[in-house]
N, C-alpha and C. Protein backbone atom coordinates (compact mmCIF):
# COMPACT_ATOMS: atom_id res chain seq x y z
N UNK A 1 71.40 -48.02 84.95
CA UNK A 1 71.15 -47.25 86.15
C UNK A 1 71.20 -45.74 85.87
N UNK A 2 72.22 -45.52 84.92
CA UNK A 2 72.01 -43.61 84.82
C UNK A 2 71.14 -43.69 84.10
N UNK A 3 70.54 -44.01 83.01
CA UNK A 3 68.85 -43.56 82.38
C UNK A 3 67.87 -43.76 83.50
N UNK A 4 67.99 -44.49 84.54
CA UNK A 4 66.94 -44.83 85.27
C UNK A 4 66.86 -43.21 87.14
N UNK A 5 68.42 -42.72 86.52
CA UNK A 5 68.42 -41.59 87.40
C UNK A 5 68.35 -40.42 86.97
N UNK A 6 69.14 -40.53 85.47
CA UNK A 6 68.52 -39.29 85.11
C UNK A 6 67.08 -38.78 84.61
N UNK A 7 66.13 -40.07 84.37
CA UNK A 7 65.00 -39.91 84.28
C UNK A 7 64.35 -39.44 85.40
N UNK A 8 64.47 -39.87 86.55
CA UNK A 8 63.69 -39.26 87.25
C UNK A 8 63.93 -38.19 88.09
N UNK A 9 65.27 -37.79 87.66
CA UNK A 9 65.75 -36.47 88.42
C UNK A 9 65.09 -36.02 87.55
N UNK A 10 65.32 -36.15 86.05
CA UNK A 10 64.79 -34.83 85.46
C UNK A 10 63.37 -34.80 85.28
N UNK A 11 62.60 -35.84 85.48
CA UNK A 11 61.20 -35.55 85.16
C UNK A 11 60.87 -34.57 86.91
N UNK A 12 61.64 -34.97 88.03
CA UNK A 12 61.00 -33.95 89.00
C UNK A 12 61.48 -32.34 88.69
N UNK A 13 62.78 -32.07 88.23
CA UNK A 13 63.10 -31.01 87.96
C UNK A 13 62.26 -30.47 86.98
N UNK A 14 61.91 -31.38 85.90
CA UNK A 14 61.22 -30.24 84.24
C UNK A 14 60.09 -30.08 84.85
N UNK A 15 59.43 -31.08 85.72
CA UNK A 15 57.97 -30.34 86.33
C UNK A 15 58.02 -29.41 87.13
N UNK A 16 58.55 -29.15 88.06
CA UNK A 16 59.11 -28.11 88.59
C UNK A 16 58.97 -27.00 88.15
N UNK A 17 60.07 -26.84 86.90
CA UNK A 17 59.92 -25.73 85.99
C UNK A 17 58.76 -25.15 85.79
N UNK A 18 58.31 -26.28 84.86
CA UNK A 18 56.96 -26.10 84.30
C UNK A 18 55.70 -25.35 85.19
N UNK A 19 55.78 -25.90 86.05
CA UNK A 19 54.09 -25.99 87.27
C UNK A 19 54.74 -24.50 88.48
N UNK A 20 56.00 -24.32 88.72
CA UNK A 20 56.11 -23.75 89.93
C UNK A 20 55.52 -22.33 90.06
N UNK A 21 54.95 -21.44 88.91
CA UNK A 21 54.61 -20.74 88.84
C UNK A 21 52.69 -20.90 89.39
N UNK A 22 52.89 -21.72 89.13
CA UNK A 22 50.79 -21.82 89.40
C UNK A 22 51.57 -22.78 90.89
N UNK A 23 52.34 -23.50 91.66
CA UNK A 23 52.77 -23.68 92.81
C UNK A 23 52.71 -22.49 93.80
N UNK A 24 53.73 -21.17 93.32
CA UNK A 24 53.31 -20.13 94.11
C UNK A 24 52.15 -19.62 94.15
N UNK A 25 51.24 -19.52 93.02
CA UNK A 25 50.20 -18.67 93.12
C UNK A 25 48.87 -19.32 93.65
N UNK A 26 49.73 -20.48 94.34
CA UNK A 26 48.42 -21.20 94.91
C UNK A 26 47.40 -22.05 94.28
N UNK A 27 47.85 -21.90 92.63
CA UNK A 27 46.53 -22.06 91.73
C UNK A 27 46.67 -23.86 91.39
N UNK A 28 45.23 -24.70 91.73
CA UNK A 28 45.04 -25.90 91.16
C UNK A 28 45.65 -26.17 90.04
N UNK A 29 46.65 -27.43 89.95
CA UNK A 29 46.54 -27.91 88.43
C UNK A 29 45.78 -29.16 87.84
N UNK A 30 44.69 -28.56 87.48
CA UNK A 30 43.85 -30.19 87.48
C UNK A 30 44.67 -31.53 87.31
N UNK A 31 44.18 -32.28 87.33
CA UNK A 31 44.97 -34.06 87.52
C UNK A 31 44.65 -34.15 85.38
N UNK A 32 43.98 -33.71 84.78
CA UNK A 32 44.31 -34.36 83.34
C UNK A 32 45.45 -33.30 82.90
N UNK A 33 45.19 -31.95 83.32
CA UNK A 33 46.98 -31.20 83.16
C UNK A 33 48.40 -31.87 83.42
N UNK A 34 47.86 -32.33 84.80
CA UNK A 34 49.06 -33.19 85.60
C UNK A 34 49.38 -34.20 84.74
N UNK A 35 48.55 -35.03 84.46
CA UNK A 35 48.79 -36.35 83.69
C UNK A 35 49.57 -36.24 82.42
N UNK A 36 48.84 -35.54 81.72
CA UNK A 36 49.38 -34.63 80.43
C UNK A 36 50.70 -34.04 80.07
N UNK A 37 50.98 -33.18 81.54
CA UNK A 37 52.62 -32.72 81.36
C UNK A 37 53.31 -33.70 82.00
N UNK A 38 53.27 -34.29 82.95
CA UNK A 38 53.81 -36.13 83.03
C UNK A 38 53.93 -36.95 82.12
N UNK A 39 53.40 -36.70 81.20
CA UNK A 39 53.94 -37.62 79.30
C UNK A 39 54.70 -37.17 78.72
N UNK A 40 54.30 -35.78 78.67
CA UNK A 40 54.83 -34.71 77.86
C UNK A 40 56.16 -34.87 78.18
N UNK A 41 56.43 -34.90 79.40
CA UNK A 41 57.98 -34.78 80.08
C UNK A 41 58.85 -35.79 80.25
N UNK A 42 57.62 -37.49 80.17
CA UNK A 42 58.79 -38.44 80.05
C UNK A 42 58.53 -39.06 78.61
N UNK A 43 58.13 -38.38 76.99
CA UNK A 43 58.34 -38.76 75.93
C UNK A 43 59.60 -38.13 76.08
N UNK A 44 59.75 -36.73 75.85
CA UNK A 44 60.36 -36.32 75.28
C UNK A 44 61.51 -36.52 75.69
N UNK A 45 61.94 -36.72 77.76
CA UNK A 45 63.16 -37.36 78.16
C UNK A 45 63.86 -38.61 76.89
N UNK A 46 62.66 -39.47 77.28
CA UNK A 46 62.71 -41.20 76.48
C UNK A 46 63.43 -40.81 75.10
N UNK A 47 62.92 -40.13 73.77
CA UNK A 47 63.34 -39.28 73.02
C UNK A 47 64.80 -39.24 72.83
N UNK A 48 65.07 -38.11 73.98
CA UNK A 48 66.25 -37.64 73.87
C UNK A 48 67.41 -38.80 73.84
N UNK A 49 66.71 -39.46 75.17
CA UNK A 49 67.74 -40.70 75.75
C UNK A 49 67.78 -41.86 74.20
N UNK A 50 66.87 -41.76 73.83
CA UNK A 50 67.34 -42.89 72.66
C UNK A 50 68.01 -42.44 71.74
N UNK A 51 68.07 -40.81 71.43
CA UNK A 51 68.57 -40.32 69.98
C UNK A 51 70.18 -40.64 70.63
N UNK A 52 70.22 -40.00 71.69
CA UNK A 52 71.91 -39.67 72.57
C UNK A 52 72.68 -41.32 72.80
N UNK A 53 72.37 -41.92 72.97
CA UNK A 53 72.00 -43.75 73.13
C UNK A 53 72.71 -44.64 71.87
N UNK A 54 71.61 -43.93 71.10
CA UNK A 54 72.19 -44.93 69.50
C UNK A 54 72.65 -43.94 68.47
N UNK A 55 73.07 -42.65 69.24
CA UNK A 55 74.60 -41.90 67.93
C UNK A 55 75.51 -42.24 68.82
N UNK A 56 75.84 -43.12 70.13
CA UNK A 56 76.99 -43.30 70.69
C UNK A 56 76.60 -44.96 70.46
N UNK A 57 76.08 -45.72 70.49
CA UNK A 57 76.64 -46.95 69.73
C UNK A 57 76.86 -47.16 68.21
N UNK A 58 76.06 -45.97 67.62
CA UNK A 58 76.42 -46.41 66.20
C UNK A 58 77.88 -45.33 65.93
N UNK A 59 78.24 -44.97 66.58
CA UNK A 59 79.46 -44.26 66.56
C UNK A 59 80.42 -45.55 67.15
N UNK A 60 80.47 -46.38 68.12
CA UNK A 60 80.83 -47.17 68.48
C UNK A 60 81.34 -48.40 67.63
N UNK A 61 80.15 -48.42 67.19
CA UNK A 61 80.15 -49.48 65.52
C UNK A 61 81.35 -48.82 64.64
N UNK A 62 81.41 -47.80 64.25
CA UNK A 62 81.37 -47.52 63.07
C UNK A 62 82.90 -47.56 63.60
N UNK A 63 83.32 -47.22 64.76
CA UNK A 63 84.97 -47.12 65.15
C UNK A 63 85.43 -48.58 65.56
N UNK A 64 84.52 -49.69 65.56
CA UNK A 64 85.13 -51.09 65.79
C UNK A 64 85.15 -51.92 64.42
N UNK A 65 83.89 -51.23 63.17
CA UNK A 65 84.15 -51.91 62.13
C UNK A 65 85.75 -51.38 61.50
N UNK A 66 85.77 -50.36 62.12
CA UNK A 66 87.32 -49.90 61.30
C UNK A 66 88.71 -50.25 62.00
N UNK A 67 88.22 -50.36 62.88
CA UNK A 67 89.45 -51.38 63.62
C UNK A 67 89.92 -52.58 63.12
N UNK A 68 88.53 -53.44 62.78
CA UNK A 68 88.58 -54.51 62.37
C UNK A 68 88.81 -55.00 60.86
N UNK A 69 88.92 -54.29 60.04
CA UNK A 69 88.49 -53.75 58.81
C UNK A 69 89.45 -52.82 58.59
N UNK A 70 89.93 -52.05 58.68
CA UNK A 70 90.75 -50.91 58.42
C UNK A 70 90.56 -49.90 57.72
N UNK A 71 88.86 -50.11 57.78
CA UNK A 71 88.40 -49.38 56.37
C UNK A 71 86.56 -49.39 57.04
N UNK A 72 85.91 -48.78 56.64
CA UNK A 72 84.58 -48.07 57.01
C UNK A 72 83.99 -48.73 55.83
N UNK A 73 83.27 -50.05 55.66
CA UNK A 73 82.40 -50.48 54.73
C UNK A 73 80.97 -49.84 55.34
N UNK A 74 80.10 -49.96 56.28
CA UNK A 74 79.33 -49.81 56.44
C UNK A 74 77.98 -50.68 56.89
N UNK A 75 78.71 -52.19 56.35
CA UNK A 75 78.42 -53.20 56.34
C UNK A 75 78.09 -53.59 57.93
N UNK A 76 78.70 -53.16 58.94
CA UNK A 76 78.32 -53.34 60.49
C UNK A 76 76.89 -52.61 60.73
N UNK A 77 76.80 -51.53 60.07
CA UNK A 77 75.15 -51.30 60.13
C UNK A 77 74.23 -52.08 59.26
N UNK A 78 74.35 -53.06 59.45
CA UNK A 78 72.86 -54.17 58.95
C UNK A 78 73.20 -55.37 59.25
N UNK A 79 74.26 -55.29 60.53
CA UNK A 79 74.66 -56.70 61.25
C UNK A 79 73.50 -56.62 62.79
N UNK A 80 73.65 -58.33 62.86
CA UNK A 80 72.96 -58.35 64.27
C UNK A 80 73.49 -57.21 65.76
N UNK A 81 75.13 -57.22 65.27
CA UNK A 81 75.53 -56.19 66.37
C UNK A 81 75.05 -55.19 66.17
N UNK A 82 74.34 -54.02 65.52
CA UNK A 82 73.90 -52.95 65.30
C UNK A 82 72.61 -53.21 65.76
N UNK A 83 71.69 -54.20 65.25
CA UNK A 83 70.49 -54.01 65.81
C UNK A 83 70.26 -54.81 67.15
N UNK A 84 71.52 -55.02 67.92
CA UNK A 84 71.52 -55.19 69.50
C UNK A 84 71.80 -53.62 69.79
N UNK A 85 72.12 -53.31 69.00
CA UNK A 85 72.73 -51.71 69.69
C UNK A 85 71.57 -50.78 69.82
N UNK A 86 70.70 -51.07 68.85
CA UNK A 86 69.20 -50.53 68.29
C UNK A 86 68.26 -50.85 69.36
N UNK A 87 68.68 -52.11 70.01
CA UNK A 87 67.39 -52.67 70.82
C UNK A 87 67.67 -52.22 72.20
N UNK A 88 69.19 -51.93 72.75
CA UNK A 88 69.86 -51.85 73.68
C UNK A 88 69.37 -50.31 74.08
N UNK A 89 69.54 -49.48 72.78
CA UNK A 89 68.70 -48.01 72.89
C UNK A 89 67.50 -47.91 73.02
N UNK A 90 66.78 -48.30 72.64
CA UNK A 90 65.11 -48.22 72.87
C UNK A 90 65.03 -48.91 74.39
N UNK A 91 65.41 -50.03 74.79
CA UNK A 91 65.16 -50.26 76.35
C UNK A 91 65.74 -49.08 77.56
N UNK A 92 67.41 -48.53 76.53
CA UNK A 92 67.59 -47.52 77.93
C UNK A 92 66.61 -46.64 77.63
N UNK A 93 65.91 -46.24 76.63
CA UNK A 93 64.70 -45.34 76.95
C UNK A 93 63.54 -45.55 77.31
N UNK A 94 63.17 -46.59 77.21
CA UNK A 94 61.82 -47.24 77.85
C UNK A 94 62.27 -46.98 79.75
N UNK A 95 63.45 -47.26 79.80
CA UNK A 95 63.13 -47.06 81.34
C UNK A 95 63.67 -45.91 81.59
N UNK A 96 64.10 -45.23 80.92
CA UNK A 96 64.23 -43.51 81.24
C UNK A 96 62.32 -43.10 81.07
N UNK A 97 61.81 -43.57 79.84
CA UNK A 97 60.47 -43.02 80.35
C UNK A 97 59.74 -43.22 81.70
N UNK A 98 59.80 -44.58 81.76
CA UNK A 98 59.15 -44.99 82.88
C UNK A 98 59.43 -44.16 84.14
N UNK A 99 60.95 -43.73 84.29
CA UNK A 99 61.32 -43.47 85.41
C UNK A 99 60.76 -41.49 85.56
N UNK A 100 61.18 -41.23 84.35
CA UNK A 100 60.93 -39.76 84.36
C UNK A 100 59.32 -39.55 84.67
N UNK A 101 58.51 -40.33 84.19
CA UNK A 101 56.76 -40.56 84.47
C UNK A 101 56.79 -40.38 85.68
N UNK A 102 57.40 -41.34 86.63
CA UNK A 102 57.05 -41.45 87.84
C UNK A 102 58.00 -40.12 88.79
N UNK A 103 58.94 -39.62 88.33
CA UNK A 103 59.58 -38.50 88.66
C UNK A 103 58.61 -37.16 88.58
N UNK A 104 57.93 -37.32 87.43
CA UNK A 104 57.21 -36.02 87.27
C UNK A 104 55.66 -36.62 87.93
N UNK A 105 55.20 -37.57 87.96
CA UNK A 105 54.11 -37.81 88.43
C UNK A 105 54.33 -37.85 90.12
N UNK A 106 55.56 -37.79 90.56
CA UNK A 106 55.28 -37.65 92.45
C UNK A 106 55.46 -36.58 92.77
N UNK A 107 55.35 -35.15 91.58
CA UNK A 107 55.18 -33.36 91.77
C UNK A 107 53.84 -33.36 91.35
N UNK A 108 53.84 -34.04 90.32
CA UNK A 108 52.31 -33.60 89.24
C UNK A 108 51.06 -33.34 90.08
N UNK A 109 51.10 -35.25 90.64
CA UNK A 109 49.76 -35.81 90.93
C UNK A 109 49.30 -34.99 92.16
N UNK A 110 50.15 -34.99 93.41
CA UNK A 110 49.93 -34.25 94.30
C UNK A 110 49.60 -32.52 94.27
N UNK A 111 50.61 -31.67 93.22
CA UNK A 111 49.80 -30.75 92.86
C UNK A 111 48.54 -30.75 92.57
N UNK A 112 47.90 -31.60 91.56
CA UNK A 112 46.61 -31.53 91.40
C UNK A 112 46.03 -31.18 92.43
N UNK A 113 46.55 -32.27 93.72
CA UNK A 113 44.91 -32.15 94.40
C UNK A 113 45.65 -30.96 95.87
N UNK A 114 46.66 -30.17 95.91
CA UNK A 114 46.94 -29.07 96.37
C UNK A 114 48.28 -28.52 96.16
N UNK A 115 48.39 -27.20 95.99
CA UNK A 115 49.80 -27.09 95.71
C UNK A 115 50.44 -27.07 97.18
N UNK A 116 49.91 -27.26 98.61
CA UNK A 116 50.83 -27.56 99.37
C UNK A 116 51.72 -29.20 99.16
N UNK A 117 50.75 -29.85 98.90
CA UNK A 117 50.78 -31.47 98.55
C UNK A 117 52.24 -31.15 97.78
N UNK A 118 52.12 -30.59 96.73
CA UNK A 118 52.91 -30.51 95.63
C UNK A 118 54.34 -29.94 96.53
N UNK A 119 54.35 -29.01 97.23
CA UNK A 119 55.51 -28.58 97.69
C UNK A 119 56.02 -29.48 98.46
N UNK A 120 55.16 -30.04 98.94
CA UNK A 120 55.61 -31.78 100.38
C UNK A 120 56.04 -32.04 99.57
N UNK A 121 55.82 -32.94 98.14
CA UNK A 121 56.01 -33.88 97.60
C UNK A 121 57.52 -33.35 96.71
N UNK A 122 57.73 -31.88 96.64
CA UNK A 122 58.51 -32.20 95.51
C UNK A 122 60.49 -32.22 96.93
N UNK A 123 59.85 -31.84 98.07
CA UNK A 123 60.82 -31.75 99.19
C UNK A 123 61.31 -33.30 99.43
N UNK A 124 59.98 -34.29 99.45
CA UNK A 124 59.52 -35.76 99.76
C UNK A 124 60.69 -36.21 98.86
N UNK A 125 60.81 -35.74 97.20
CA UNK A 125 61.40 -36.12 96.15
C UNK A 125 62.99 -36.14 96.15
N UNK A 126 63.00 -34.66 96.66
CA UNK A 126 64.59 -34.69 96.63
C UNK A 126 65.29 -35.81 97.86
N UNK A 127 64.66 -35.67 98.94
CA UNK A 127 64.88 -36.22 100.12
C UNK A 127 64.89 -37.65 99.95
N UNK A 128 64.21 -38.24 99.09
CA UNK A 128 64.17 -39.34 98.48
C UNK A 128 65.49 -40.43 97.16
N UNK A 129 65.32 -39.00 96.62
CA UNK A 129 66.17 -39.73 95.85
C UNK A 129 67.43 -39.36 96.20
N UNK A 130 68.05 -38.58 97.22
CA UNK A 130 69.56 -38.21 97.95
C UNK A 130 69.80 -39.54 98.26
N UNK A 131 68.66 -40.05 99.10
CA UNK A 131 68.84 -41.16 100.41
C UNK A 131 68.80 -42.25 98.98
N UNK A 132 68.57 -42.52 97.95
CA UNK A 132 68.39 -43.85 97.39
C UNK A 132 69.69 -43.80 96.35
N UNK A 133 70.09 -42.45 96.44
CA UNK A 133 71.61 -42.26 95.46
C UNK A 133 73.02 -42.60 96.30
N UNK A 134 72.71 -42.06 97.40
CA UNK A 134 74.04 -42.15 98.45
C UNK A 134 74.23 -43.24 99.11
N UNK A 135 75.64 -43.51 99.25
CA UNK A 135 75.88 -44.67 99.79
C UNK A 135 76.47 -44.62 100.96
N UNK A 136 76.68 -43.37 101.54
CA UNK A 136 76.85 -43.05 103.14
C UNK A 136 76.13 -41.35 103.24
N UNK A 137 76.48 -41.63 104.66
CA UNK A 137 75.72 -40.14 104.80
C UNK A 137 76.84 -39.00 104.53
N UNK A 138 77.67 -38.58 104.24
CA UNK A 138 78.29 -37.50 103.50
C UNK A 138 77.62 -38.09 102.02
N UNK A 139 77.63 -38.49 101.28
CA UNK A 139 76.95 -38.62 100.14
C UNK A 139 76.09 -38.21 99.77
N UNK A 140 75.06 -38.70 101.17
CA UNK A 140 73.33 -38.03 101.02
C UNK A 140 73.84 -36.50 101.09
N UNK A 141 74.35 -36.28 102.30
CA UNK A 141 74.76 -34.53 102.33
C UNK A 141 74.52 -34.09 100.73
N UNK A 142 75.68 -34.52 99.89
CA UNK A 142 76.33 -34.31 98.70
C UNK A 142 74.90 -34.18 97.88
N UNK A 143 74.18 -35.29 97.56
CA UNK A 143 73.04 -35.76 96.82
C UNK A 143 72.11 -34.59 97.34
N UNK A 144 71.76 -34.42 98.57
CA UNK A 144 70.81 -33.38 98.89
C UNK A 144 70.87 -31.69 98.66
N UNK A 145 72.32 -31.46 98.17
CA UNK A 145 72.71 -30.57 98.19
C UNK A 145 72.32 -30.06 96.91
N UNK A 146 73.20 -31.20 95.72
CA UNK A 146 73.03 -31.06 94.74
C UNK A 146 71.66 -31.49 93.74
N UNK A 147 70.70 -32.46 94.41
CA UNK A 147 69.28 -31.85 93.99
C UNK A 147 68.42 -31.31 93.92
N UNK A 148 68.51 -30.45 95.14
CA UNK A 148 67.97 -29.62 95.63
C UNK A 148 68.51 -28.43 95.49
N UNK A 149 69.49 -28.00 94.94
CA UNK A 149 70.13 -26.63 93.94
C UNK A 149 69.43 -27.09 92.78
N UNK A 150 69.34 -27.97 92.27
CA UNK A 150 69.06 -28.33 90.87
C UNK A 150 67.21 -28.07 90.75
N UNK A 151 66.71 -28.36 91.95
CA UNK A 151 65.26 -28.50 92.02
C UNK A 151 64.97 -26.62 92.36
N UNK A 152 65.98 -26.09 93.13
CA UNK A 152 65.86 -24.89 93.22
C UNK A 152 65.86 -23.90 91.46
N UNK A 153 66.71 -24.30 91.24
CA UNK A 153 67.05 -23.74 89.65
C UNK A 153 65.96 -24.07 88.99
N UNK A 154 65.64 -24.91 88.52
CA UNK A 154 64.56 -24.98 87.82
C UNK A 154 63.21 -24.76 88.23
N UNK A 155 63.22 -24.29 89.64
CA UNK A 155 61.54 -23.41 90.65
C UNK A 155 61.84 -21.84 90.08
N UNK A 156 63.03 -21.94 90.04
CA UNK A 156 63.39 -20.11 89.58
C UNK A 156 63.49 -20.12 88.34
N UNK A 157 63.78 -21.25 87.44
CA UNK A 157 63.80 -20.77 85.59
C UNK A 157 62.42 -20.80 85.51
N UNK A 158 60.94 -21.41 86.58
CA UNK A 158 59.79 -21.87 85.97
C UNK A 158 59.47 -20.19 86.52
N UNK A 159 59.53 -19.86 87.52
CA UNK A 159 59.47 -18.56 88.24
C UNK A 159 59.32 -17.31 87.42
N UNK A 160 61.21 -16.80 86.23
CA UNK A 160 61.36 -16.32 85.10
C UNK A 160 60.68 -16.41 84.13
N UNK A 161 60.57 -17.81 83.37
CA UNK A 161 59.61 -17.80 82.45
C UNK A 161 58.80 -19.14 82.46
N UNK A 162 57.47 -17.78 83.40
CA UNK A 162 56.37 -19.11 83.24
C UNK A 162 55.34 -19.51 82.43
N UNK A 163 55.62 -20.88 82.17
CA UNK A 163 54.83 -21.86 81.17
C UNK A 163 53.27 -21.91 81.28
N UNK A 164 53.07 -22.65 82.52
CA UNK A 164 52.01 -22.93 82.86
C UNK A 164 50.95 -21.75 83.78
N UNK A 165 49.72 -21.10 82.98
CA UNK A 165 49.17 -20.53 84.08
C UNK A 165 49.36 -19.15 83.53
């Protein structure tokens, strides 16, 4: 569940960044731009999430073979438990991609076809994922507060230094 939230918080936030500068200035971002920095943003999430993923299970390993063992052979890296740990990482990133895709694709796509669209959508976003994080309404409060500072911050780092445009 947290690869599947932090993916798509952060794919709406890094687009954000990225696009909010051609957002204010009114300016189209064609739909193969859109599409384009929508990969761009959930490889490199996926990426991250697998490198961060499997140096904390193979760190994991390496502190249970010595438990068990009393001693660091090494030998737990080329056991089936390691390459569950291997497979266990590549799935939490498969659905951190997936999720960050669709995080950055419900700012992207709608920019394309207006940047008002894009401003609905990225309001639509936060408002969205408060209500699907919280489990009462002081929560949502909480959730809305804090993605929407977060969605703010990164409209003003894209603002500072803009990428796109």
């Amino acid at each position: 569940m947290r690869y599947l939230t932090l993916g798509l918080l952060d794919g709406i936030i890094t687009s954000v960044s990225l696009t909010s500068s051609l957002l204010l200035r009114s300016e189209a971002l064609g739909i193969r731009d859109a599409v384009s920095i929508a990969l761009v943003v959930a490889a490199v999430n996926a990426l991250t999430v697998f490198l961060a993923e499997y140096s904390h299970q193979r760190s994991s390993l390496r502190d249970l073979e010595y438990k068990l063992a009393l001693r660091s052979t090494g030998k737990i890296m080329r056991s089936l438990v390691h390459r569950r740990a291997l497979a266990g990482s590549a799935r939490s990133a498969a659905y951190n991609f997936a999720a960050s895709l669709a995080g950055a694709s419900f700012i992207l796509l709608p920019s394309a076809i207006s940047t008002r669209l894009g401003l609905i959508a990225l309001i639509a976003a936060v408002a969205a994922s408060s209500a699907a994080l919280a489990r009462s309404p002081e929560e949502f409060g909480e959730w809305l507060l804090m993605i929407g500072v977060s969605a703010a911050v990164g409209f003003l780092v894209g603002q500072i230094f803009p990428i796109a445009g």
